[in-house]
PDB file of N, CA and C in Angstrom:
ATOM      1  N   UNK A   1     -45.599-123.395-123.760  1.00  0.00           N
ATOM      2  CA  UNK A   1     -44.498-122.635-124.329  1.00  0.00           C
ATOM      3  C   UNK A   1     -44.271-123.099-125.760  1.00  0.00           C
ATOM      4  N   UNK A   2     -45.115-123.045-126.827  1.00  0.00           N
ATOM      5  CA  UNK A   2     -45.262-123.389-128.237  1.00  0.00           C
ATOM      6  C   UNK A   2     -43.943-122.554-128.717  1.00  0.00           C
ATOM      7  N   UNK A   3     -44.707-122.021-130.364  1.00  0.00           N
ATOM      8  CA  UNK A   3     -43.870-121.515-130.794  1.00  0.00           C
ATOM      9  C   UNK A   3     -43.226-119.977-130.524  1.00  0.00           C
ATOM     10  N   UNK A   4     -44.285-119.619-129.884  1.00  0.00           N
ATOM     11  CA  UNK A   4     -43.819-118.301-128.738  1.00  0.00           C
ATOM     12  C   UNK A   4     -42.455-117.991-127.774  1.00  0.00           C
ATOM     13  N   UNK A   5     -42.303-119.450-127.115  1.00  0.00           N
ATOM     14  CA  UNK A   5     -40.888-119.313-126.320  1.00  0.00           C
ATOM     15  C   UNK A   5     -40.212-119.537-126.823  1.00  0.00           C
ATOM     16  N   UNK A   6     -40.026-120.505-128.265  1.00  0.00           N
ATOM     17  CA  UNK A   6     -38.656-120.750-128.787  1.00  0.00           C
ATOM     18  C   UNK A   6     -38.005-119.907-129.403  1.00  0.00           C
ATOM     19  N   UNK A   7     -39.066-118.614-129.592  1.00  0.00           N
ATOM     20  CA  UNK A   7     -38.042-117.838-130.395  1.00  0.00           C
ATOM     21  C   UNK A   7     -37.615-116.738-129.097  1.00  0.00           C
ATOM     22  N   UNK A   8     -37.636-116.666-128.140  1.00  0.00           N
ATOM     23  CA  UNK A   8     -36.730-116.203-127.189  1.00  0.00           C
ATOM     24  C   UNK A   8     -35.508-116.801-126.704  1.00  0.00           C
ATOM     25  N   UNK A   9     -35.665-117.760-127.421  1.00  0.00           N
ATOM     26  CA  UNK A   9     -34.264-118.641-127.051  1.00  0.00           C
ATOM     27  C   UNK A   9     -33.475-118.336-128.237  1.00  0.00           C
ATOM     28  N   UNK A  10     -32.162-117.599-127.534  1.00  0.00           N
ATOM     29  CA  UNK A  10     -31.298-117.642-128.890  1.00  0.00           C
ATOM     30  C   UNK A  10     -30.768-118.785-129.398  1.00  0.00           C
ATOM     31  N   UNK A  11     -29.758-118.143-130.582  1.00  0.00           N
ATOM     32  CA  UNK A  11     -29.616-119.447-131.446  1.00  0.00           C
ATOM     33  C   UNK A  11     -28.687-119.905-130.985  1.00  0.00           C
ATOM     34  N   UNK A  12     -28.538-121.513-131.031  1.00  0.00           N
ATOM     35  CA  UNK A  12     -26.823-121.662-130.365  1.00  0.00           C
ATOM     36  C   UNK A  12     -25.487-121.189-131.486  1.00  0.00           C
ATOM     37  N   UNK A  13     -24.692-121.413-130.579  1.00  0.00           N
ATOM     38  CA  UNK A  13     -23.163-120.503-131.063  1.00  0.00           C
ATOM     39  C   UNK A  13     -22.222-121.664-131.252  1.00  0.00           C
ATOM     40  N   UNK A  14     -21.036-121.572-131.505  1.00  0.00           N
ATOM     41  CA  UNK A  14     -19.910-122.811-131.315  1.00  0.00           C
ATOM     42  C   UNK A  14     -19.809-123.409-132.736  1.00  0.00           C
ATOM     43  N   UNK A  15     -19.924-124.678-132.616  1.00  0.00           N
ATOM     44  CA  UNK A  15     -19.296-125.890-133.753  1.00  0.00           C
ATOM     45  C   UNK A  15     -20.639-125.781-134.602  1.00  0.00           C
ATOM     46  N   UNK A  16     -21.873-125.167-134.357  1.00  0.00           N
ATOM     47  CA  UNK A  16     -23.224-125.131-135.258  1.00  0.00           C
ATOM     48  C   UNK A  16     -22.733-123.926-135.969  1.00  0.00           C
ATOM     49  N   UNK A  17     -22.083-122.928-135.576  1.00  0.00           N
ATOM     50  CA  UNK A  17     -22.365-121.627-136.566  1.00  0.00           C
ATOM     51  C   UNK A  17     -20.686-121.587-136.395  1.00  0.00           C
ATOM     52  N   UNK A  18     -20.068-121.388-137.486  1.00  0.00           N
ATOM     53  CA  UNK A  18     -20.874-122.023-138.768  1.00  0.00           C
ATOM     54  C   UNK A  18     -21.124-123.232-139.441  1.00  0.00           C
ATOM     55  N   UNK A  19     -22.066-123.511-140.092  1.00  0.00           N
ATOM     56  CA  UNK A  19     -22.715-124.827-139.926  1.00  0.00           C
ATOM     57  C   UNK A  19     -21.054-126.126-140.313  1.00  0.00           C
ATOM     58  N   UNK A  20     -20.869-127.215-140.172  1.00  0.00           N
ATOM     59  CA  UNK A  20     -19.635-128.215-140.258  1.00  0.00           C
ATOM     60  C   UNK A  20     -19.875-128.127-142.099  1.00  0.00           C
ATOM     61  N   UNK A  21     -20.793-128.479-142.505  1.00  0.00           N
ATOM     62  CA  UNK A  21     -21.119-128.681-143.668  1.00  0.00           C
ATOM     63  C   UNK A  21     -20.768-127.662-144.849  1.00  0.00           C
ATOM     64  N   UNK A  22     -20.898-126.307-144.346  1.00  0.00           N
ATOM     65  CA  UNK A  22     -20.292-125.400-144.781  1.00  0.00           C
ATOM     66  C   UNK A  22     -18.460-125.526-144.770  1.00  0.00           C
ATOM     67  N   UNK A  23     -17.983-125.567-143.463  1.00  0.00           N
ATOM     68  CA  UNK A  23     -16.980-125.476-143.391  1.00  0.00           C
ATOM     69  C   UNK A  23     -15.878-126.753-144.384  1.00  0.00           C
ATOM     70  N   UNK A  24     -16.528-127.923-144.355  1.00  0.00           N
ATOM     71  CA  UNK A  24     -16.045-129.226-145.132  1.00  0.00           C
ATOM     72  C   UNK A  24     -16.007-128.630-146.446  1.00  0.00           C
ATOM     73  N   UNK A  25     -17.174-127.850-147.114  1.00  0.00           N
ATOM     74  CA  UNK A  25     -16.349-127.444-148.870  1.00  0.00           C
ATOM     75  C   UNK A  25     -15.174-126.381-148.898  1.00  0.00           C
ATOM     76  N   UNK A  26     -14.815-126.132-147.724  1.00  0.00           N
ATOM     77  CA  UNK A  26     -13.521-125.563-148.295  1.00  0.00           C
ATOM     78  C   UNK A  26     -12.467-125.972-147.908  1.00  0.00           C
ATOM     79  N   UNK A  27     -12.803-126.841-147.774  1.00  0.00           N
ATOM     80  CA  UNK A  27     -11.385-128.087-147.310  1.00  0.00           C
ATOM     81  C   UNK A  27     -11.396-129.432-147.955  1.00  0.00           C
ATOM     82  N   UNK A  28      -9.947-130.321-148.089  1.00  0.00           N
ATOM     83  CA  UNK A  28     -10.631-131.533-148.909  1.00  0.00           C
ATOM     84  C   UNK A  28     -11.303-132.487-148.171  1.00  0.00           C
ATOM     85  N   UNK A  29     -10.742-132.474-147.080  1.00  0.00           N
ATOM     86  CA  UNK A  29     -11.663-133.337-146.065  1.00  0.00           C
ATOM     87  C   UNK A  29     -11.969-133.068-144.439  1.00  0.00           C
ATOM     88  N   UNK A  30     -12.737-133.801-143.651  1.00  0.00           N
ATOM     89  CA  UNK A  30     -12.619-133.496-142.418  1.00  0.00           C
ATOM     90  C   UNK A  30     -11.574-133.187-141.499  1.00  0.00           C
ATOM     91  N   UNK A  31     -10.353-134.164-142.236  1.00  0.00           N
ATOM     92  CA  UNK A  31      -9.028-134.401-141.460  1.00  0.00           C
ATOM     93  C   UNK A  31      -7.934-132.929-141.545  1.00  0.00           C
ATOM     94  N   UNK A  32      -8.506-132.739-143.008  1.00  0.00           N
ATOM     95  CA  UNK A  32      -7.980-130.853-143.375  1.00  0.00           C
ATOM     96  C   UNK A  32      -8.890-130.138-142.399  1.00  0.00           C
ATOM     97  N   UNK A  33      -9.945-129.977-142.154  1.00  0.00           N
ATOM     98  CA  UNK A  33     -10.424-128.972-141.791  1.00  0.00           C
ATOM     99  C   UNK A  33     -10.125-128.803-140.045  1.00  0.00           C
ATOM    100  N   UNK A  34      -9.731-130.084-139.448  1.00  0.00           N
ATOM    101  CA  UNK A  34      -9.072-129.983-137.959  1.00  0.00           C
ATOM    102  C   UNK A  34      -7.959-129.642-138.139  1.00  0.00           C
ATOM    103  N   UNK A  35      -7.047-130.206-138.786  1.00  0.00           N
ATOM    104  CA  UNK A  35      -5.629-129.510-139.019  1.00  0.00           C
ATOM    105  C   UNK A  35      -5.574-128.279-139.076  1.00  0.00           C
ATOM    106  N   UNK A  36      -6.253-127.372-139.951  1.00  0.00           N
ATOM    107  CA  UNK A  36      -6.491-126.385-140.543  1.00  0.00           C
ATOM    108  C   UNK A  36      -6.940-124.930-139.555  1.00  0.00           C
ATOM    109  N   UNK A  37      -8.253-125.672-138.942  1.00  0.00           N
ATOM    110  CA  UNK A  37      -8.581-125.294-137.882  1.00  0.00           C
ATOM    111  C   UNK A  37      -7.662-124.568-136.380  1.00  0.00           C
ATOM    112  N   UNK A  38      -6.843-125.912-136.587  1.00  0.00           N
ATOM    113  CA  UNK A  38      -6.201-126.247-135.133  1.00  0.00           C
ATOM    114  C   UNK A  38      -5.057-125.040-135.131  1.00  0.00           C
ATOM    115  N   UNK A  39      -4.153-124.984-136.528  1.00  0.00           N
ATOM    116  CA  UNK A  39      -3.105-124.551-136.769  1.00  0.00           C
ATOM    117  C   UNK A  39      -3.830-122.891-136.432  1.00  0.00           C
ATOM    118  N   UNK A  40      -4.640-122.881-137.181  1.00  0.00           N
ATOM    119  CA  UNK A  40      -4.829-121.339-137.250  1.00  0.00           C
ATOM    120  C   UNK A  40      -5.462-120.618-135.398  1.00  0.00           C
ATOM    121  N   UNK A  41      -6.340-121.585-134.613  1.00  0.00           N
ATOM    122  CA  UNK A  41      -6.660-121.622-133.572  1.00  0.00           C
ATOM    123  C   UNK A  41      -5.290-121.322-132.801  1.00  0.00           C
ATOM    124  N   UNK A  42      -3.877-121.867-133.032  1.00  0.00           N
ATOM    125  CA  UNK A  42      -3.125-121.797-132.277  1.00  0.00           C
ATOM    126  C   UNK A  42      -1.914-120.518-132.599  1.00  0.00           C
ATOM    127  N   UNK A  43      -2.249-120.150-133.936  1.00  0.00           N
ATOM    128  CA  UNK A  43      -1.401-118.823-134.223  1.00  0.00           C
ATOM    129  C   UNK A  43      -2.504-117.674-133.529  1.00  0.00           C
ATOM    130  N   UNK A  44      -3.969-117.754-133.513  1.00  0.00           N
ATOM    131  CA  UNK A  44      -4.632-116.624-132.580  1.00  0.00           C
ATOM    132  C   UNK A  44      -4.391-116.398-130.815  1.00  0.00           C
ATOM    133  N   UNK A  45      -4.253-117.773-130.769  1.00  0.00           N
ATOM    134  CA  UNK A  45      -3.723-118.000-129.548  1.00  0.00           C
ATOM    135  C   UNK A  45      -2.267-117.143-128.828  1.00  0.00           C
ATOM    136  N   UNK A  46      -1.444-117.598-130.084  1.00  0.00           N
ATOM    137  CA  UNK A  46      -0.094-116.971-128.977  1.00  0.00           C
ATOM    138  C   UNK A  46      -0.302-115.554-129.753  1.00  0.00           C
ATOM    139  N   UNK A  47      -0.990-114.661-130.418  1.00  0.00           N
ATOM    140  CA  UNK A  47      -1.394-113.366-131.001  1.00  0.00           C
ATOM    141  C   UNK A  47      -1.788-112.989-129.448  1.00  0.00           C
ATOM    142  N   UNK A  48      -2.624-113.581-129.452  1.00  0.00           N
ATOM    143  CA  UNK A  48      -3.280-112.677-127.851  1.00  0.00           C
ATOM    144  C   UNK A  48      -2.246-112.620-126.625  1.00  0.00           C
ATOM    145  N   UNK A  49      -1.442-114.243-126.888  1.00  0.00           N
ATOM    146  CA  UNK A  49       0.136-114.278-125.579  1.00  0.00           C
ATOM    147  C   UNK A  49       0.818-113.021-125.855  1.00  0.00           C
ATOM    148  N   UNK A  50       1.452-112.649-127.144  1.00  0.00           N
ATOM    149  CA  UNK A  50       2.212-111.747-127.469  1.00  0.00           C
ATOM    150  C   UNK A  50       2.072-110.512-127.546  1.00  0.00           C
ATOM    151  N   UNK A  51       0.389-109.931-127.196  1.00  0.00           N
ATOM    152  CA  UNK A  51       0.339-108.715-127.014  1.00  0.00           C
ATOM    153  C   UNK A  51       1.086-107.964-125.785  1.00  0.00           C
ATOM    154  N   UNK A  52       1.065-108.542-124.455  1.00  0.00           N
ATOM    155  CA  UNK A  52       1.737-108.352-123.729  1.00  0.00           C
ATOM    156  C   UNK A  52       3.041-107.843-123.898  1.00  0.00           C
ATOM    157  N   UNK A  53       3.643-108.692-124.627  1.00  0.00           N
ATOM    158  CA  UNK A  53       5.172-108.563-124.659  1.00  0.00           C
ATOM    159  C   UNK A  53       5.723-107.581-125.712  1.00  0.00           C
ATOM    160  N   UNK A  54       4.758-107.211-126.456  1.00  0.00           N
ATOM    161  CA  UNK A  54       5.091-106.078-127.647  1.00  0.00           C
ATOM    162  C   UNK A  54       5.610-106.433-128.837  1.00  0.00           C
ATOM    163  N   UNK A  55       5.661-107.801-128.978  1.00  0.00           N
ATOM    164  CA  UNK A  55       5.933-108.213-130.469  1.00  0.00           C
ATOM    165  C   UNK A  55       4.936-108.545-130.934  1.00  0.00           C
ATOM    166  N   UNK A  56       5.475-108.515-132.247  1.00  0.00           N
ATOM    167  CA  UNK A  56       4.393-108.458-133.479  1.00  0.00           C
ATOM    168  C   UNK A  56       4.567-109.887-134.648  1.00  0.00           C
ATOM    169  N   UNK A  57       4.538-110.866-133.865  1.00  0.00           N
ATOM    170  CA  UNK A  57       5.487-111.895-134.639  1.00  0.00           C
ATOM    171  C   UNK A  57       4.151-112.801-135.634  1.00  0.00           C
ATOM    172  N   UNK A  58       2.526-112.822-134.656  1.00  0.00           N
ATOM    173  CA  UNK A  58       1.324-113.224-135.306  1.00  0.00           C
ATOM    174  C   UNK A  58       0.486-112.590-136.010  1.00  0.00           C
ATOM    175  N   UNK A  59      -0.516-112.974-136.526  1.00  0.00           N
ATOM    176  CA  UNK A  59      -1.830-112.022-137.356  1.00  0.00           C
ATOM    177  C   UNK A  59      -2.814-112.202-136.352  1.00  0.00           C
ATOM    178  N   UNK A  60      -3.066-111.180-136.355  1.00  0.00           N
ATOM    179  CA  UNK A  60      -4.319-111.594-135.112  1.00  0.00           C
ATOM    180  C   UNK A  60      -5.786-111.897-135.741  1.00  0.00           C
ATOM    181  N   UNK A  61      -6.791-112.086-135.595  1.00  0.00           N
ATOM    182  CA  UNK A  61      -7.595-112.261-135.737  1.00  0.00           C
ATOM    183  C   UNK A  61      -8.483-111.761-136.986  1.00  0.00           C
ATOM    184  N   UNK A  62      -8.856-112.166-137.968  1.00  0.00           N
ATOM    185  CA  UNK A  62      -9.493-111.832-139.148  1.00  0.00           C
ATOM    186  C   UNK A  62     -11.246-111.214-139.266  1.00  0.00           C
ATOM    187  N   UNK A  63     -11.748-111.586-138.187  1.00  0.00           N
ATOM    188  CA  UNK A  63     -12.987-111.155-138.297  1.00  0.00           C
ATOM    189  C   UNK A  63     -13.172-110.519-136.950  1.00  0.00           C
ATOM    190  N   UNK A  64     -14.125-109.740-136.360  1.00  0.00           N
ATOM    191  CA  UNK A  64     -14.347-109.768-135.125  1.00  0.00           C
ATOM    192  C   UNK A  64     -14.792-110.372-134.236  1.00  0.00           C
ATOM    193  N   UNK A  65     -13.859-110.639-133.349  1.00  0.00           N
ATOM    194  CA  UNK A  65     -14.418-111.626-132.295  1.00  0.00           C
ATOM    195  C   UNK A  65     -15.127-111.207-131.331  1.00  0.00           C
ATOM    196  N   UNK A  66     -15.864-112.247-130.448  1.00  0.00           N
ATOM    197  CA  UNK A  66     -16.852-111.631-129.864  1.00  0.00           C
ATOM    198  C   UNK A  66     -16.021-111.274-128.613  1.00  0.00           C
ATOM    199  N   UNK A  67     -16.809-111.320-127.387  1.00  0.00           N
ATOM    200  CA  UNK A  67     -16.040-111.042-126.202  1.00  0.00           C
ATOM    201  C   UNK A  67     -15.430-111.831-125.316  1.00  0.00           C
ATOM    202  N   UNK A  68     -16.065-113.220-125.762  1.00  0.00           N
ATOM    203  CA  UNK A  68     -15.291-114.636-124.793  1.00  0.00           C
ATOM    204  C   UNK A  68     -15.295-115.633-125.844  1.00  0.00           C
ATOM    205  N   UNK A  69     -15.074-115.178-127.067  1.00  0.00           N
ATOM    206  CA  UNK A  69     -15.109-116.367-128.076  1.00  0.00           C
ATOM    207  C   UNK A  69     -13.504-116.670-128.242  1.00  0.00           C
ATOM    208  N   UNK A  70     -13.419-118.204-128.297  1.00  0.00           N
ATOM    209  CA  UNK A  70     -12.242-118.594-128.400  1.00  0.00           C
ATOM    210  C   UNK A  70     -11.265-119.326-129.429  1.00  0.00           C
ATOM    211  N   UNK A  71     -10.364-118.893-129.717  1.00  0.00           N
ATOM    212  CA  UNK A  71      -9.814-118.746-130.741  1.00  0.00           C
ATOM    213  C   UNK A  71     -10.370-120.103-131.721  1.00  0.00           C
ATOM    214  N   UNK A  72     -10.332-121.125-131.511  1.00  0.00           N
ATOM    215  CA  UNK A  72     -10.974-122.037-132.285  1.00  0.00           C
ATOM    216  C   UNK A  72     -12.404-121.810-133.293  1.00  0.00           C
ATOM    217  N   UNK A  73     -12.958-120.870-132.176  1.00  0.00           N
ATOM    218  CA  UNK A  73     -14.355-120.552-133.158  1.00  0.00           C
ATOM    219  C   UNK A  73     -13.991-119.136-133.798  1.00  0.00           C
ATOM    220  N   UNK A  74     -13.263-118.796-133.500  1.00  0.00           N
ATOM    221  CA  UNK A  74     -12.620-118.070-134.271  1.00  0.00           C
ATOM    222  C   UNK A  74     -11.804-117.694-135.529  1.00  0.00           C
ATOM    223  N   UNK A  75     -10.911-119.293-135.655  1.00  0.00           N
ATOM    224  CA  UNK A  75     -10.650-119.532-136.549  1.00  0.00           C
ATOM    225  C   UNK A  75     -11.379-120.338-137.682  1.00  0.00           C
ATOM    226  N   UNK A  76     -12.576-120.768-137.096  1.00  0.00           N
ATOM    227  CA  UNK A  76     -13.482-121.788-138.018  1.00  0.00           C
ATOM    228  C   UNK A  76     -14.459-120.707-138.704  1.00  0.00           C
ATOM    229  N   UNK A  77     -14.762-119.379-137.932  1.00  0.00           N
ATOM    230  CA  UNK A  77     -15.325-118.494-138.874  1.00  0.00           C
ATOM    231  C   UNK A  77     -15.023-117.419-140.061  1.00  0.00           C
ATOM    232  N   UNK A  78     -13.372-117.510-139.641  1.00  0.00           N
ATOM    233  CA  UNK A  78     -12.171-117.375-140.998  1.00  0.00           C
ATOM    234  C   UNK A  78     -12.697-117.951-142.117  1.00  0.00           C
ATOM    235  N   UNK A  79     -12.299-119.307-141.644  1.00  0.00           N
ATOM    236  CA  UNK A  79     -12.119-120.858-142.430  1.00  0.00           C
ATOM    237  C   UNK A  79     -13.730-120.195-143.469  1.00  0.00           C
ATOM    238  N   UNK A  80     -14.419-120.465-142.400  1.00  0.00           N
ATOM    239  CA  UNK A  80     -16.289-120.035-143.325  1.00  0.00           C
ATOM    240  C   UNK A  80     -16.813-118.939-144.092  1.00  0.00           C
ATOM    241  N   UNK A  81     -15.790-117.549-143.767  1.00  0.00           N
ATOM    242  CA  UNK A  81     -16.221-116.127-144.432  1.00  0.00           C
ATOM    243  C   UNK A  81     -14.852-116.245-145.929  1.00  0.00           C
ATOM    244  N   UNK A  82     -14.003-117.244-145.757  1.00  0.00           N
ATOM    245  CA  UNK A  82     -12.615-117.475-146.940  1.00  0.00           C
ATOM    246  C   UNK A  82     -11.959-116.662-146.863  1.00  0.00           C
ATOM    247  N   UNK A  83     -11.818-116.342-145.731  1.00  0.00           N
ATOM    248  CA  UNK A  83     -10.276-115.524-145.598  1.00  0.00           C
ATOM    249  C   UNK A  83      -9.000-115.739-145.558  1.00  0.00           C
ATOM    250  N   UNK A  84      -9.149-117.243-145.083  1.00  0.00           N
ATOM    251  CA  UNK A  84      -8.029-117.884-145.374  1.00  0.00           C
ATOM    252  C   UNK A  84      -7.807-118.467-146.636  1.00  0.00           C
ATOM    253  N   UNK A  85      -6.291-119.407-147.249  1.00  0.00           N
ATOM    254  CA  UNK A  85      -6.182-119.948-148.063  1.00  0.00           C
ATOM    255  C   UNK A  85      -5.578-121.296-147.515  1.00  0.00           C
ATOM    256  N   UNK A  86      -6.271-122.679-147.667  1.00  0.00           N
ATOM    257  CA  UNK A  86      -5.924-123.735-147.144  1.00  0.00           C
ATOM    258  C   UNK A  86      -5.004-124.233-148.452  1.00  0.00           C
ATOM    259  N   UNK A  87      -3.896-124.728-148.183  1.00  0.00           N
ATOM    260  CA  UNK A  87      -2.826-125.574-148.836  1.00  0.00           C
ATOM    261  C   UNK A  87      -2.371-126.715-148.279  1.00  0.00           C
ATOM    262  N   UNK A  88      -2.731-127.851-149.212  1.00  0.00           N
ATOM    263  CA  UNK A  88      -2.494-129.215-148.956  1.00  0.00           C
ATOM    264  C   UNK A  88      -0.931-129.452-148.153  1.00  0.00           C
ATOM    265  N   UNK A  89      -0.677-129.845-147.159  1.00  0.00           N
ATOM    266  CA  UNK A  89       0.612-130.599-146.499  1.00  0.00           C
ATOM    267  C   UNK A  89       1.061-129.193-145.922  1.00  0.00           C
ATOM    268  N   UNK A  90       0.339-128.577-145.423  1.00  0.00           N
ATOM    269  CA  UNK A  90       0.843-127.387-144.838  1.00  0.00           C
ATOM    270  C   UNK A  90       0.549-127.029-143.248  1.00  0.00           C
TER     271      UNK A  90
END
């Protein structure tokens, strides 16, 4: 199974795409980019709680998500396409 089977194997998904290295220049450091991450992971989060209930209090999601992708990689592919704007102590 040379180089024949590996390319039937897709590519992996998650914390590789998009690559960390990418994601670190638009932040000042690692410690921003979990914060950053986390915060925005958790406003997609209660976006999806609050559809239910009919308020409109979050932004939902900036790019398209896939079908079981979860808000974390979700928000890290924000973070990677610059849709967001990161501000220090925020």
């Amino acid at each position: 199974m040379g180089a024949q089977g590996a390319s039937l194997v897709n590519a992996p998904e998650g914390i590789t795409n998009p690559p960390i290295d990418d994601l670190l220049s638009k932040v000042s450091s690692k410690y921003a980019l979990v914060i950053f991450g986390a915060k925005r992971a958790r406003q997609i989060n209660d976006y999806y709680a609050q559809l239910g209930e009919g308020l409109l209090e979050y932004v939902g999601p900036l790019v398209e998500p896939g079908p079981r992708e979860k808000p974390l990689s979700i928000a890290l592919r924000e973070i990677h396409a610059g849709l967001l704007e990161h501000t220090e102590g925020q």
